[in-house]
Protein backbone atom coordinates (compact mmCIF):
# COMPACT_ATOMS: atom_id res chain seq x y z
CA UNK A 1 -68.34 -121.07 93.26
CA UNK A 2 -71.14 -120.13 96.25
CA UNK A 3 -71.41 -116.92 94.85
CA UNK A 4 -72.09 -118.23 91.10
CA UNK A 5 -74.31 -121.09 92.29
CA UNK A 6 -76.17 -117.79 94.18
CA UNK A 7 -76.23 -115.85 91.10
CA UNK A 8 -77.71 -118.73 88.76
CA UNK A 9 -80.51 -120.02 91.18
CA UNK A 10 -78.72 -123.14 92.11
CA UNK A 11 -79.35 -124.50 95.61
CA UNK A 12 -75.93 -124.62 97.56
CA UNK A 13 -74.34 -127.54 100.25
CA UNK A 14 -70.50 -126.72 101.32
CA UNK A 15 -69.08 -127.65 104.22
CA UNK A 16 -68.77 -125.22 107.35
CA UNK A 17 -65.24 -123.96 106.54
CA UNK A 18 -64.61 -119.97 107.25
CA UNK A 19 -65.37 -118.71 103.46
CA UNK A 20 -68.87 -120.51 103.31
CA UNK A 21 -69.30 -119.89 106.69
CA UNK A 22 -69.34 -115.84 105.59
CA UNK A 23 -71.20 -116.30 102.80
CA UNK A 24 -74.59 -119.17 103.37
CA UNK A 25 -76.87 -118.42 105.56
CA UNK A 26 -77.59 -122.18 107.31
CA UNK A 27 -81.02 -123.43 106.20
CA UNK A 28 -81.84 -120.38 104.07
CA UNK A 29 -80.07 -119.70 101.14
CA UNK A 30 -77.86 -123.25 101.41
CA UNK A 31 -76.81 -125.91 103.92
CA UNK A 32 -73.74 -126.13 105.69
CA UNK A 33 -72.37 -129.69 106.50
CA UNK A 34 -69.26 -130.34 108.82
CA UNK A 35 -66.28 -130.41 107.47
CA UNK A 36 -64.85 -133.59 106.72
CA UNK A 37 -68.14 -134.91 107.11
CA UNK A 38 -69.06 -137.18 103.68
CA UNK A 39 -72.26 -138.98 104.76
CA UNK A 40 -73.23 -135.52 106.18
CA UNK A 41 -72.54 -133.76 102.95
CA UNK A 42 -74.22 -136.86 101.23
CA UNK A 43 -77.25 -136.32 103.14
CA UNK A 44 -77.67 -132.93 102.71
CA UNK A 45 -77.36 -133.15 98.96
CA UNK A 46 -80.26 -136.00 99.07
CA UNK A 47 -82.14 -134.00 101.16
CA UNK A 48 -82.17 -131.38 98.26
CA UNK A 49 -83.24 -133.83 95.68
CA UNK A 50 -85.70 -134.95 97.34
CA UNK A 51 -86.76 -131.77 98.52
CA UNK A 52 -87.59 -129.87 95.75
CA UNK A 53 -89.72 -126.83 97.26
CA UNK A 54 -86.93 -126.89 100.05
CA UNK A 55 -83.85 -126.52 97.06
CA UNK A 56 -86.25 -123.74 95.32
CA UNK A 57 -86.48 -122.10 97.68
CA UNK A 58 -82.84 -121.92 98.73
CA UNK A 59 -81.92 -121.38 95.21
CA UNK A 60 -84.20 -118.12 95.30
CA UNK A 61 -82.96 -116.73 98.40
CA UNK A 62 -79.34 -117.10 97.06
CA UNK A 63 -80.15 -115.29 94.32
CA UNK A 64 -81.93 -112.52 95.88
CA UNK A 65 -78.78 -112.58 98.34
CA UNK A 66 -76.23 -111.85 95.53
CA UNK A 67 -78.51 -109.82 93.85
CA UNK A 68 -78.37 -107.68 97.02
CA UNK A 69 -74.88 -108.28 98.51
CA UNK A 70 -72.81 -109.44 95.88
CA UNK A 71 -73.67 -108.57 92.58
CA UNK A 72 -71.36 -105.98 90.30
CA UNK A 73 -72.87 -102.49 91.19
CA UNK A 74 -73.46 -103.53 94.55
CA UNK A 75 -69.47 -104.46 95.44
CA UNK A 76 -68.22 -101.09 93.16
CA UNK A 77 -70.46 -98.84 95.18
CA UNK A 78 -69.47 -100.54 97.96
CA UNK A 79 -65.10 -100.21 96.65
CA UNK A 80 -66.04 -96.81 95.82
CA UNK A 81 -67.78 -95.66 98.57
CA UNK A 82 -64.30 -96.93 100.54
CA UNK A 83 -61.99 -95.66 98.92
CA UNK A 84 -64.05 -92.23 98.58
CA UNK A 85 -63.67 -91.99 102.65
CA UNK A 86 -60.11 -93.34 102.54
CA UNK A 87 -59.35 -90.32 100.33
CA UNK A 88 -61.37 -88.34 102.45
CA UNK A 89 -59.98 -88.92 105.60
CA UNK A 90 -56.13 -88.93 103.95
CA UNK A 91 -56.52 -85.69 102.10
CA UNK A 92 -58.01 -83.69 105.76
């Protein structure tokens, strides 16, 4: 869901677990809370509320970020640049 909150210009909060870890940049593009953490998580949401020029902003840079990293031509050049070397490297 990081990726389609990215993709639509919605700010992000998740907590700090290994796939969100990968994907939000802390403070930049969405906010990373402990996990387990409620009040934390709670906070950070109300922080975006009331925030508004700090959730724009984050919303923006996740969608320039998936625009960049994630989005459909970006991942097949990326699938087919791979397999093009695994090919490569298989066939010599």
């Amino acid at each position: 869901m990081i990726l389609e909150a990215f993709s639509s210009a919605t700010p992000v909060v998740a907590a700090a677990a290994e796939g969100p870890r990968e994907i939000i940049r802390d403070g930049v593009d969405g906010l990373l809370v402990p996990i387990d953490e409620a009040c934390v998580m709670a906070d950070a949401i109300t922080r975006l509320i009331m925030d508004r020029a700090l959730a724009n902003g984050m919303a923006e840079a996740g969608r320039v970020r998936y625009e960049d990293d994630f989005a459909e031509p970006v991942v097949v050049s990326a699938w087919l640049s791979l397999f093009g070397k695994l090919v490569h490297s298989c066939a010599g």
